[in-house]
Protein backbone atom coordinates (compact mmCIF):
# COMPACT_ATOMS: atom_id res chain seq x y z
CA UNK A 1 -137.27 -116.51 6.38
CA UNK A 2 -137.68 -119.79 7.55
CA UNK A 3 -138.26 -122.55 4.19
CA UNK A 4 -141.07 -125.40 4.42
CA UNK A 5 -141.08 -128.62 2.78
CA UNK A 6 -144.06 -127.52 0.37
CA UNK A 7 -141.43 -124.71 -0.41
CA UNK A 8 -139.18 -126.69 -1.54
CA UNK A 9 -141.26 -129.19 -3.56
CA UNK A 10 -143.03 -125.86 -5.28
CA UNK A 11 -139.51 -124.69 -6.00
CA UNK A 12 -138.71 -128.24 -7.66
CA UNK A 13 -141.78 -128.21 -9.78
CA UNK A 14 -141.15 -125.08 -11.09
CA UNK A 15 -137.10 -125.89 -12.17
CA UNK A 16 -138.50 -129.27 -13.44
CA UNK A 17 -141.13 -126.91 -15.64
CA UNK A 18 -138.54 -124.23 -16.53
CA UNK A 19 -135.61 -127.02 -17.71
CA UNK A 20 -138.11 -128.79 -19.29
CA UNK A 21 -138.73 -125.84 -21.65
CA UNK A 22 -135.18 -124.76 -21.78
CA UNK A 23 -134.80 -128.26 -23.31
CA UNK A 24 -137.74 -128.38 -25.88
CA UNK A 25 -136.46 -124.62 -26.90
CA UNK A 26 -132.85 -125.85 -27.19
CA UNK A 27 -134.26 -128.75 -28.78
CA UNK A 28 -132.46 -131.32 -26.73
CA UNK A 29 -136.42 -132.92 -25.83
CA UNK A 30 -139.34 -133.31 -28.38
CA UNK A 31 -142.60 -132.97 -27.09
CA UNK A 32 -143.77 -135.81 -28.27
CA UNK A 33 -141.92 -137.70 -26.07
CA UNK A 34 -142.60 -139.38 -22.74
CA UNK A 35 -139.98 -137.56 -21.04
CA UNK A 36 -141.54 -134.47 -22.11
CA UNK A 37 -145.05 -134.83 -20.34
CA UNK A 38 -143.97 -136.70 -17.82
CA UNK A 39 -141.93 -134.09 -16.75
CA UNK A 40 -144.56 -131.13 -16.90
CA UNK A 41 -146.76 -133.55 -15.42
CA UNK A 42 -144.10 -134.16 -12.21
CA UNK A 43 -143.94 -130.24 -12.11
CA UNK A 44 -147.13 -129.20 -11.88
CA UNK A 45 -147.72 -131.93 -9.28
CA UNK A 46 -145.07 -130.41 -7.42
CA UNK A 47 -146.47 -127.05 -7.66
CA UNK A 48 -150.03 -127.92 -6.76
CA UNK A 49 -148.84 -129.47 -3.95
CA UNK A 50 -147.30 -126.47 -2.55
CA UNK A 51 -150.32 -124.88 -3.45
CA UNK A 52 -151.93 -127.00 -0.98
CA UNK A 53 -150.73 -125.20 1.80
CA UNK A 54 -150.43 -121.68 0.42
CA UNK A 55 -153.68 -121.19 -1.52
CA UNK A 56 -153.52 -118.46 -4.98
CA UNK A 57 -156.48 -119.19 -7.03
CA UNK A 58 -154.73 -118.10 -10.22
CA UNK A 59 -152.03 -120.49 -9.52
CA UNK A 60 -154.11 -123.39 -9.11
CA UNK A 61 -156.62 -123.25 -11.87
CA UNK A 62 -153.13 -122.80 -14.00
CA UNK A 63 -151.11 -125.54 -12.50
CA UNK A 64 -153.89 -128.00 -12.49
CA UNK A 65 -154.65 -127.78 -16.57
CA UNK A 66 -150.52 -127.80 -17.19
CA UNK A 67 -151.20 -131.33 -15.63
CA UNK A 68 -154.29 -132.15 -17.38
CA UNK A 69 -152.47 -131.42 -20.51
CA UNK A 70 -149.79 -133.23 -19.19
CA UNK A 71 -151.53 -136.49 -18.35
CA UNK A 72 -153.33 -136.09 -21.50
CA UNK A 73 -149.76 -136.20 -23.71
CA UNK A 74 -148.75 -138.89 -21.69
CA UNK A 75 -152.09 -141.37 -22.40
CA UNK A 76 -151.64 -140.27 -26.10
CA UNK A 77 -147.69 -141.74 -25.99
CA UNK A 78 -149.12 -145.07 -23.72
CA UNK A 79 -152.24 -144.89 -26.41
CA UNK A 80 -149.58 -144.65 -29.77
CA UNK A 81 -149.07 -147.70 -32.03
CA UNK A 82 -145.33 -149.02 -32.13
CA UNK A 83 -143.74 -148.06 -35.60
CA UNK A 84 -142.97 -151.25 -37.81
């Protein structure tokens, strides 16, 4: 079995995803923090990307809202007021 690049960024999204979730559970990472949706959002990327060239339907409408949610969390920490 012969591994492709979009292979290996699929495979990246999803550890990115899963440690990013070990690390909210563990709580070692809030979710209201930058580092929190910027990190689903570089996962799902990832995995959509792969999904490029190894279409599943399922997979894609799923991926594509995790970033959509994502982008969303980060524009609401670019969009929050500094605390005084």
């Amino acid at each position: 079995m012969s591994i492709s690049l979009p292979d290996v960024l699929g495979t990246i999204g999803v550890g990115t995803i899963v440690i990013t979730y070990i690390l909210l559970q563990t709580q070692k990472l809030r979710s209201e923090t930058l580092a929190y949706s910027f990190l689903n959002a570089i996962g799902a990327a990832l995995i959509l990307v792969s999904l490029w060239f190894a279409p599943n339907l399922p997979s894609i409408v799923v991926e594509s809202f995790w970033l959509l949610i994502s982008l969303y969390g980060l524009g609401k920490y670019v969009r929050r007021k500094p605390d005084h």
